[in-house]
Protein backbone atom coordinates (compact mmCIF):
# COMPACT_ATOMS: atom_id res chain seq x y z
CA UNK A 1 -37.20 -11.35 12.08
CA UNK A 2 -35.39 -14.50 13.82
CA UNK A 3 -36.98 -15.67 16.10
CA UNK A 4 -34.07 -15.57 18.54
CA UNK A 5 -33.81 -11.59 18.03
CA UNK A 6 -37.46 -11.47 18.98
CA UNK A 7 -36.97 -13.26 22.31
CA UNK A 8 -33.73 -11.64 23.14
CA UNK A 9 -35.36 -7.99 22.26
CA UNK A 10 -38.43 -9.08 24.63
CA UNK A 11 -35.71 -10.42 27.38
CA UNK A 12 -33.79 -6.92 27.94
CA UNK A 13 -37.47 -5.16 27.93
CA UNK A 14 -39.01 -7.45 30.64
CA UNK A 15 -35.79 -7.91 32.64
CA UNK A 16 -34.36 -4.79 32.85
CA UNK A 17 -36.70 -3.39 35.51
CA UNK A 18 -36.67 -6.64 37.55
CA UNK A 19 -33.15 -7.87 36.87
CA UNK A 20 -32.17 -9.74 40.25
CA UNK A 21 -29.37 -8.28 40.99
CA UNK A 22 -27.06 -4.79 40.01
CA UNK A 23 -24.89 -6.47 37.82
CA UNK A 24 -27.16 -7.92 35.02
CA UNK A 25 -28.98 -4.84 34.68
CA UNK A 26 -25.47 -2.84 34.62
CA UNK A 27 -25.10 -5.71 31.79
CA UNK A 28 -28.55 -5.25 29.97
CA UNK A 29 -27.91 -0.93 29.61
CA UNK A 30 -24.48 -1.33 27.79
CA UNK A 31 -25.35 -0.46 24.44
CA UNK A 32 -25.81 -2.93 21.64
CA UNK A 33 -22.01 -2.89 20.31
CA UNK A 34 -20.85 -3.20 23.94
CA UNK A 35 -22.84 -6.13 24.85
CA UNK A 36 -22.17 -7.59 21.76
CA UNK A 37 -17.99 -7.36 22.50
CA UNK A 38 -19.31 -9.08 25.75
CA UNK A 39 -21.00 -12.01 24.27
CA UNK A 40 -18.57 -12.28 22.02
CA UNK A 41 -15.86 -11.95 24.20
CA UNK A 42 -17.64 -15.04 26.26
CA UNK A 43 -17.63 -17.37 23.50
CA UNK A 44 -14.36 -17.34 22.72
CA UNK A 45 -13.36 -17.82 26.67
CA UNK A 46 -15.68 -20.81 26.25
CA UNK A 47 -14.07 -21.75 22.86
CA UNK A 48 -10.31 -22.17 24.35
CA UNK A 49 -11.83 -23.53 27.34
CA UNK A 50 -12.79 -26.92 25.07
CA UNK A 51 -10.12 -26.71 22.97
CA UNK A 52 -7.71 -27.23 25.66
CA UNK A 53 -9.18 -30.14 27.49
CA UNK A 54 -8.71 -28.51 30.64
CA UNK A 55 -11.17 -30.00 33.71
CA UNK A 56 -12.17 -26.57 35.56
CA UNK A 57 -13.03 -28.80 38.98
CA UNK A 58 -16.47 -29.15 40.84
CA UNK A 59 -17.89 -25.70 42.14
CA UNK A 60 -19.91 -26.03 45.37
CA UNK A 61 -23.65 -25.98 45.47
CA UNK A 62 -24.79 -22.48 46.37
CA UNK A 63 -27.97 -20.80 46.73
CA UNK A 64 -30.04 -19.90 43.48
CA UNK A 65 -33.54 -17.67 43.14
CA UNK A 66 -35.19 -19.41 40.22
CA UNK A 67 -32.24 -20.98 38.62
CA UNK A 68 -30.17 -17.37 38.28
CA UNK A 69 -27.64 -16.17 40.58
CA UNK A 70 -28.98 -14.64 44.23
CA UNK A 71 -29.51 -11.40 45.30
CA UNK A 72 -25.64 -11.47 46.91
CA UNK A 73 -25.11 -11.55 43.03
CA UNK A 74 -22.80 -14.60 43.70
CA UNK A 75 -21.43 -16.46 41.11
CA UNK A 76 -18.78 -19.10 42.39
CA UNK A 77 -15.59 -19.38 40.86
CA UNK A 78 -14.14 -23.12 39.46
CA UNK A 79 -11.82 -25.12 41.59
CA UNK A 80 -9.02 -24.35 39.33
CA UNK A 81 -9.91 -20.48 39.53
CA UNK A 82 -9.43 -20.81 43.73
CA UNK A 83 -6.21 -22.76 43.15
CA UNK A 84 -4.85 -20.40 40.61
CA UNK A 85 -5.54 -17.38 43.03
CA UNK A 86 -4.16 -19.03 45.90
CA UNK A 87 -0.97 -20.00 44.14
CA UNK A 88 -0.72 -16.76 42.77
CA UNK A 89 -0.98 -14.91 46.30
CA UNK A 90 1.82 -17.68 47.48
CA UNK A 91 4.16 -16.96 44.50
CA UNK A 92 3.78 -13.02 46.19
CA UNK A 93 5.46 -14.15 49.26
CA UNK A 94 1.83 -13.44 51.23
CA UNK A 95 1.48 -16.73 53.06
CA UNK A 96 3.06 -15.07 55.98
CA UNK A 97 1.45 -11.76 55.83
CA UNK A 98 -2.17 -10.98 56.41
CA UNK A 99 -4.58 -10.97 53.21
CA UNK A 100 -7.91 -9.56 53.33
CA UNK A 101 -10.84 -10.95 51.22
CA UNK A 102 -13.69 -8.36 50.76
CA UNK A 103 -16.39 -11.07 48.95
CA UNK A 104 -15.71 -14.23 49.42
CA UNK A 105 -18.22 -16.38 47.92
CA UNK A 106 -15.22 -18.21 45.76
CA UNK A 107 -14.35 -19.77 48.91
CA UNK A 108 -10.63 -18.22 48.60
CA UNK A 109 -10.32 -17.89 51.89
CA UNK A 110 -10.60 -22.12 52.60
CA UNK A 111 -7.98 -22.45 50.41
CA UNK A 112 -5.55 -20.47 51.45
CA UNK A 113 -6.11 -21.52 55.12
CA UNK A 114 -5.93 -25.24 53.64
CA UNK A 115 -2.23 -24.09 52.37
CA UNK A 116 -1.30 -22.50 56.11
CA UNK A 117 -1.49 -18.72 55.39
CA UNK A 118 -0.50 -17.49 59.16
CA UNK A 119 -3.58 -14.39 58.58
CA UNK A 120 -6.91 -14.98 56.58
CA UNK A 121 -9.38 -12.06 57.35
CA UNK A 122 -12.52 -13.11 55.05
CA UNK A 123 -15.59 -9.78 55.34
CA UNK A 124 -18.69 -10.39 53.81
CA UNK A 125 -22.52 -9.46 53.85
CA UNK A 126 -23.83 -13.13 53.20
CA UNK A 127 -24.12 -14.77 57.15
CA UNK A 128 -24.85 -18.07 55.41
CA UNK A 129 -21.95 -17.73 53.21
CA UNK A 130 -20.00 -17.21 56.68
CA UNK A 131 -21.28 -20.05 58.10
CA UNK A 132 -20.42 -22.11 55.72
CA UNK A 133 -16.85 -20.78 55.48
CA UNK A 134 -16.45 -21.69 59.12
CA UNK A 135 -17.68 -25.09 58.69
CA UNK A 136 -14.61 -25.46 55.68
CA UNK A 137 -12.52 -24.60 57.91
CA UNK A 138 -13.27 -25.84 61.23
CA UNK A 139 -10.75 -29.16 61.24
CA UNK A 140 -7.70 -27.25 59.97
CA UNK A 141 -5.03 -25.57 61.58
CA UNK A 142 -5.15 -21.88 60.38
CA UNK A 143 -8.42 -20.46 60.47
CA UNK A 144 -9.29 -17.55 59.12
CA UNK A 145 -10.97 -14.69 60.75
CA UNK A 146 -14.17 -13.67 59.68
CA UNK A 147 -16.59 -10.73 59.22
CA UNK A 148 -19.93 -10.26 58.89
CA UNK A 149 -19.72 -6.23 57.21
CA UNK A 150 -21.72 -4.13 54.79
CA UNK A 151 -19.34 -2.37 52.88
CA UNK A 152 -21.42 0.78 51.93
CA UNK A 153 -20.88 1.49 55.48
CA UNK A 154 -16.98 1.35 55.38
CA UNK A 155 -14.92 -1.83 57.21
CA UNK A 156 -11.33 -1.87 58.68
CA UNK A 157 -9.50 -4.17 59.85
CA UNK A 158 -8.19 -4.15 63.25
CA UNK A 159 -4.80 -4.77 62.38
CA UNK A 160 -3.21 -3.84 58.82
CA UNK A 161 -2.62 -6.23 55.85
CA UNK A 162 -0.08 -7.06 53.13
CA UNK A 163 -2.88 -8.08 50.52
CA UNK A 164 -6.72 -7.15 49.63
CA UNK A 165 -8.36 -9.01 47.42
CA UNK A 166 -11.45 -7.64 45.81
CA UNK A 167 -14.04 -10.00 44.65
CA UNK A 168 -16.83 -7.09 43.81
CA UNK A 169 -20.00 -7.69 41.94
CA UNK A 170 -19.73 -6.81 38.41
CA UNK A 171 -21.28 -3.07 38.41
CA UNK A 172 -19.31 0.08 38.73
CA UNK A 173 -20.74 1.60 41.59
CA UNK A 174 -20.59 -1.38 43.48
CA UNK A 175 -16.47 -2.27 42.53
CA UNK A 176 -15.69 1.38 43.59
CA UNK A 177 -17.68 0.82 46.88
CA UNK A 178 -15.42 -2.04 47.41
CA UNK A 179 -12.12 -0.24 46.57
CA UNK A 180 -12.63 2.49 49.00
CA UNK A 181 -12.63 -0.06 51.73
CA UNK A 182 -9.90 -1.71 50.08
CA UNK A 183 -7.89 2.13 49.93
CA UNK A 184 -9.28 2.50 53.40
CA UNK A 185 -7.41 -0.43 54.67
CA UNK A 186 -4.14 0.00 52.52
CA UNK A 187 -3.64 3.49 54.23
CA UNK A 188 -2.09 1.97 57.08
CA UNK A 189 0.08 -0.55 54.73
CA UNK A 190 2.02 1.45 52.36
CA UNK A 191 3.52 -1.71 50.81
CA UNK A 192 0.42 -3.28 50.42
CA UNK A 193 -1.32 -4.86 47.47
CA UNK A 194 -4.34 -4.85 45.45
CA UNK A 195 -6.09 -7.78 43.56
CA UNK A 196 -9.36 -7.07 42.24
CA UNK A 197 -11.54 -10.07 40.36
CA UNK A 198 -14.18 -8.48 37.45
CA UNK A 199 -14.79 -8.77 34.05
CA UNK A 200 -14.26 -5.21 31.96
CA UNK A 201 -16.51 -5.87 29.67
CA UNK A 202 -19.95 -6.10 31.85
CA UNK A 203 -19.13 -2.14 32.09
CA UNK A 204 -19.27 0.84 29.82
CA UNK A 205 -15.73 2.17 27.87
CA UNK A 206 -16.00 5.01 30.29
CA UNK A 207 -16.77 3.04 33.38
CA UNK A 208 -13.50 0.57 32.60
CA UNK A 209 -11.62 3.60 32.93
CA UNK A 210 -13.20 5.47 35.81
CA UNK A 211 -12.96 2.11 37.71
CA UNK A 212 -8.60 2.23 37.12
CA UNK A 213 -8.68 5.97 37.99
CA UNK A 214 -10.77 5.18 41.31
CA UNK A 215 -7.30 3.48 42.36
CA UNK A 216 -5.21 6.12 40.92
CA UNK A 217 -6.50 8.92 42.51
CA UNK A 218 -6.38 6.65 46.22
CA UNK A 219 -2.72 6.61 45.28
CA UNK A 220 -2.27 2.73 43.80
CA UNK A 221 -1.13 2.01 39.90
CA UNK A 222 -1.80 -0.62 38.13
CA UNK A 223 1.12 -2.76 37.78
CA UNK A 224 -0.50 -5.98 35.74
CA UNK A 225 -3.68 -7.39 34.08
CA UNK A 226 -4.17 -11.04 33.48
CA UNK A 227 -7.36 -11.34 31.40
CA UNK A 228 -9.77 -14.97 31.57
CA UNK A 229 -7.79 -15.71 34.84
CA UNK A 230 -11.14 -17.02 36.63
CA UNK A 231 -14.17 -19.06 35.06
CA UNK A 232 -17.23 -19.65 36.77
CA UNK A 233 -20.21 -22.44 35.69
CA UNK A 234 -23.03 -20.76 34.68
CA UNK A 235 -26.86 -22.06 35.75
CA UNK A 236 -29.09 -23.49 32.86
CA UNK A 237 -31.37 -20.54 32.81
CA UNK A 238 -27.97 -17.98 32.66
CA UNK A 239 -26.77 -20.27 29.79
CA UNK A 240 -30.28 -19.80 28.04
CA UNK A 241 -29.88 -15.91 28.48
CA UNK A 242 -26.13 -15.99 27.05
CA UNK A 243 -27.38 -18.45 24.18
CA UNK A 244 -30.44 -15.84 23.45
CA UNK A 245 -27.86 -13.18 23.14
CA UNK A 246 -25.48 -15.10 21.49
CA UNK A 247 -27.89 -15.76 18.38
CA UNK A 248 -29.35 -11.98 18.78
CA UNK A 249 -25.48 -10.58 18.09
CA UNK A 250 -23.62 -13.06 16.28
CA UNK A 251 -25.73 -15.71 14.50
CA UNK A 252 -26.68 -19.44 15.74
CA UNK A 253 -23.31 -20.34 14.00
CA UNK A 254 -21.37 -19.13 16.47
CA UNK A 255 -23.35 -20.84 18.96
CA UNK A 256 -21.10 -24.08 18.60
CA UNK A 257 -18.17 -22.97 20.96
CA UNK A 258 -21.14 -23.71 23.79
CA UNK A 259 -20.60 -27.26 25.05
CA UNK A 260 -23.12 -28.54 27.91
CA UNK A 261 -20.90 -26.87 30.63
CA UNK A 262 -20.66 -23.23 30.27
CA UNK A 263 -18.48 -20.90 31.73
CA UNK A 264 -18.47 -16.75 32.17
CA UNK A 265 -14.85 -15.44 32.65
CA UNK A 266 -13.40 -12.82 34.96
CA UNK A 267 -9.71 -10.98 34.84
CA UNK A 268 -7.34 -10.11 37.27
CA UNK A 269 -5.84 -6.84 38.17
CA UNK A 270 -3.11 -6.05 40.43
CA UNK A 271 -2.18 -2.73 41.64
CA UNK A 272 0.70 -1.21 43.89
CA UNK A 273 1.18 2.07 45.78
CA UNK A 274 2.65 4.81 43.57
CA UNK A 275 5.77 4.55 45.62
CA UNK A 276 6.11 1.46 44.59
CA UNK A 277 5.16 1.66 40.83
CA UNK A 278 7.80 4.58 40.78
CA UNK A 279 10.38 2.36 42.24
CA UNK A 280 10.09 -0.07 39.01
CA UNK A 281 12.42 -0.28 36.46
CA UNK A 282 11.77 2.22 33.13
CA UNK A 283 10.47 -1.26 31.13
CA UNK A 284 8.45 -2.72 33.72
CA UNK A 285 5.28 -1.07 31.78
CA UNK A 286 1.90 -2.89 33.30
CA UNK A 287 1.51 -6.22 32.12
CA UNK A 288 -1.15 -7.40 30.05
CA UNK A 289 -1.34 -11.72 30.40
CA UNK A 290 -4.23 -13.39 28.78
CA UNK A 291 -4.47 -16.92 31.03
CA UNK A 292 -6.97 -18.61 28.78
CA UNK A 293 -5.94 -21.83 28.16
CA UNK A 294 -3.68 -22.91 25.19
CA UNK A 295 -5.00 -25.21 22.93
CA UNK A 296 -4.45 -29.41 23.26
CA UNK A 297 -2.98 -29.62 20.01
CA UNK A 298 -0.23 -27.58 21.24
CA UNK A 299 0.18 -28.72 24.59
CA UNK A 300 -1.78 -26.90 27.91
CA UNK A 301 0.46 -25.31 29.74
CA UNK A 302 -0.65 -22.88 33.10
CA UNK A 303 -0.22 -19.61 32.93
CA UNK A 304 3.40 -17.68 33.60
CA UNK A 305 2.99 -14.89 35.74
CA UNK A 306 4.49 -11.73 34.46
CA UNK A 307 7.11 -10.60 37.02
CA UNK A 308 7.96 -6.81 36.70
């Protein structure tokens, strides 16, 4: 047997019990066919990444248990993933409304604050990560205010929003624990939106669906999907791990789309109130938008939002 089927076979034994965190062992039960569509799935994100040329930014140092992601299961996003989401919340009309960040350790919430968005409420479990979002933002103009809030235990805001934004770990019991306290904060704010940040494929078929009907059933559609919209540097012992896997399910061949820098991928997902998804024309039919980058030879250009 290759020897890279070995390792990877003696990887999922030994780490499933101890994985460090809810989403890699919620990664390490899919079965073999699912995380193969995962890994493979990766590589190609990684594949347009260097075809297009495209510099993803510096991502801030954060903290690390033994070269993997923390226990907070953080995992910052690239500057250009923070810029796109800000830009994207801007092109909503939102800098004058009030957005709410459950998760925050993209650092979202500086950004947006940097671009003058009048109300920035930022919750999170991660006091450090707080800290540090105050420091960001303790020379500008807007601030944003901030939470320290377990949300197995529920969270509202005092006052409601326009806007939550959902950056979950990437497990379905923990992205449904988050939309409730999104749903719980959209009751007051029937016009309000949804934006939640996860990659579909760390979950089961039948956990990508439960997750879309867990907004259904709080009365929010899905209006549009843009797939690859954020990136996020991986560590050198996470690259290892994807490499591992990488050989295990599709051959060292395949291994070349891996440059020195490599990058997992998230998608976005937008959803409105029923109300408002009945109000849309008969076309507007949610909107599937893959936002990996085009290919240099033809020209990068950023992604068009979908408008329904």
């Amino acid at each position: 047997m290759d020897i890279s089927r070995s390792l990877y076979s003696m990887v999922q034994i030994c780490c499933r019990p101890f994985a460090i965190n809810g989403s890699v062992r919620h990664v390490l039960k899919l079965s073999a066919a699912e995380q193969r569509d995962h890994v493979e799935g990766l590589l190609r994100f990684n594949e347009a990444l260097r075809e297009s040329g495209v510099l993803q930014g510096r991502v801030y140092k954060h903290r690390r248990s033994l070269g993997i992601s923390n226990r907070y299961n953080q995992l910052p996003c690239t500057q250009d993933s923070r810029l796109k989401r800000a830009a994207l919340l801007e092109a909503e009309g939102l800098k004058d409304g009030g957005v709410l960040l459950l998760g925050d350790d993209d650092l979202l919430s500086v950004e947006l604050c940097r671009r003058g968005f009048r109300r920035v409420i930022v919750a999170d479990c991660d006091e450090a990560l707080l800290e540090q979002i105050r420091a960001e933002t303790r020379g500008l103009t807007c601030k944003p205010e901030i939470v320290c809030a377990d949300f197995s235990l529920g969270f509202t805001t005092a006052e409601p929003v326009d806007a939550v934004v959902l950056d979950p770990p990437y497990n379905a019991p923990a992205i449904k624990i988050f939309m409730d306290v999104a749903l719980r904060n959209v009751a007051r704010s029937p016009r309000c939106r949804v934006y939640a940040m996860y990659n579909p494929d760390a979950l089961p078929a039948k956990a990508q669906d439960e997750v879309i009907s867990h907004m259904e059933e709080g009365g929010f559609e899905l209006k549009r999907h843009i797939a690859h919209f954020n990136a996020y540097r991986l560590a050198p012992l996470d690259v290892r791990l994807l490499r591992l896997a990488g050989a295990f399910f599709l051959g060292r061949a395949r291994l070349a789309a891996l440059g020195a820098e490599v990058y997992y991928a998230s998608d976005c997902y937008e959803f409105i109130s029923d109300a408002d998804y009945q109000a849309l024309a008969p076309e507007a039919v949610p909107t599937s938008v893959d936002a990996r980058p085009a290919p240099r030879s033809v020209g990068h250009q950023q992604p068009q939002w979908s408008t329904l």
